[in-house]
Structures are given as C-alpha cells and as structure tokens.
C-alpha atoms as a PDB file:
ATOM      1  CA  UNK A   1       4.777  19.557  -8.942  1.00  0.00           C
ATOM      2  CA  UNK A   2       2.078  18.994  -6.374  1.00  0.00           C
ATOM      3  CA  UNK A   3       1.391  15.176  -7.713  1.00  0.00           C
ATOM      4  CA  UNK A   4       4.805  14.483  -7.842  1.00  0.00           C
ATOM      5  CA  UNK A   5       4.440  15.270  -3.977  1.00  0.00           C
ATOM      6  CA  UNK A   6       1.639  12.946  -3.911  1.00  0.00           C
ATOM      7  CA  UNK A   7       2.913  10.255  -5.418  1.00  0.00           C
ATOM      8  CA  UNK A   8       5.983  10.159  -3.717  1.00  0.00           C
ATOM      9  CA  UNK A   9       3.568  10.453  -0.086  1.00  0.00           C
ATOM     10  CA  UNK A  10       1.868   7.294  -1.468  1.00  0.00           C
ATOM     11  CA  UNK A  11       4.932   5.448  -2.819  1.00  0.00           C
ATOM     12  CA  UNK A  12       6.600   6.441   0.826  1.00  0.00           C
ATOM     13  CA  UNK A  13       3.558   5.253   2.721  1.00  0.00           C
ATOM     14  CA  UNK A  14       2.714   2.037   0.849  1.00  0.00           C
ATOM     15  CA  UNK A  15       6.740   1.168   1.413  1.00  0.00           C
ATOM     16  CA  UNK A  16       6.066   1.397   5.233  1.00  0.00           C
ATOM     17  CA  UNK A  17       2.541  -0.364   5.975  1.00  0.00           C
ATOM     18  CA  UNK A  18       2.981  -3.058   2.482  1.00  0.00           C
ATOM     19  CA  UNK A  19      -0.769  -1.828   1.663  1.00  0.00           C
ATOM     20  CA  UNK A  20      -3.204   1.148   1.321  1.00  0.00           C
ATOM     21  CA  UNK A  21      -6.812   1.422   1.684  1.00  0.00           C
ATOM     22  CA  UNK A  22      -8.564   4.366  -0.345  1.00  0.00           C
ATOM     23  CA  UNK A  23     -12.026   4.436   0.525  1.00  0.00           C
ATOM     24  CA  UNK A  24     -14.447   5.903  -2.144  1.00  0.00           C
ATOM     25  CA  UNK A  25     -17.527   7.013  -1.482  1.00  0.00           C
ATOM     26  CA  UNK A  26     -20.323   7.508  -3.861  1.00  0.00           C
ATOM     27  CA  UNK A  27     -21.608  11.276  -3.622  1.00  0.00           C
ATOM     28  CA  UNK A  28     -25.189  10.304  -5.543  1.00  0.00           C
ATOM     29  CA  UNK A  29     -25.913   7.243  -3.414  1.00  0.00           C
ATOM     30  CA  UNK A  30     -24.599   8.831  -0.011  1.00  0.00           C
ATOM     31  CA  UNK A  31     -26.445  11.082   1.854  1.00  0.00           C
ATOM     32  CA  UNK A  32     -24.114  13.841   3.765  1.00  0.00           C
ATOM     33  CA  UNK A  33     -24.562  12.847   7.120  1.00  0.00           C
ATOM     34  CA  UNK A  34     -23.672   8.747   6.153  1.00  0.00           C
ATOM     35  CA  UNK A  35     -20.850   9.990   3.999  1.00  0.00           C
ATOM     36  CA  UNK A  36     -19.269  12.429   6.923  1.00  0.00           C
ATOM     37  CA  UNK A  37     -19.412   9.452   9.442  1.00  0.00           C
ATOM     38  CA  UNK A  38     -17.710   7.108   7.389  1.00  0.00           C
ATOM     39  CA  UNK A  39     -14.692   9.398   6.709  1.00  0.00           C
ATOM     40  CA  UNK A  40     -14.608  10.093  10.298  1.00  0.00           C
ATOM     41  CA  UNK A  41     -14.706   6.834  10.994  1.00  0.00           C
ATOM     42  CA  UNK A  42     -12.489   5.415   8.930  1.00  0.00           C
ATOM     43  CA  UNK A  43      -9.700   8.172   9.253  1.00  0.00           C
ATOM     44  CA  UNK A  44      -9.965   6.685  13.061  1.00  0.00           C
ATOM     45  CA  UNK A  45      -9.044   3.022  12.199  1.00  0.00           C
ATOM     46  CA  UNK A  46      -6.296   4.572  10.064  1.00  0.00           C
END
C-alpha cells in the first residue's frame, strides 16, 4: 500500500535525523507567489 510506503519513509527518516519538520501552509491566507517561495525555500534548508 502506498501509505504503508509512506510511513515507513517517515518512520526511516525520523530514525536518522531524531526529528521532522512538516511545514503547512495555509492555501486561503497564502497568496501563490508567498506560498511557492516558502516551499522552495524551505526544501533548501532541508
């Protein structure tokens, strides 16, 4: 199952770095240039 896939990719990841960071962005407060630039940013910092 594709969230068994998922889960096991988080589970695997949070095992190696100790911590996650999901960043959630509001789609009705965030316009779609503000929102773009944020992923992009924070997909740099990792």
């Amino acid at each position: 199952m594709a969230g068994n896939k998922v889960e096991t990719f988080l589970k695997s990841e949070l095992k190696k770095k100790n911590a996650l960071l999901f960043v959630l962005i509001d789609s009705e407060v965030s316009n779609l240039e503000a929102s773009a630039k944020l992923a992009k940013d924070v997909e740099k910092i990792g």
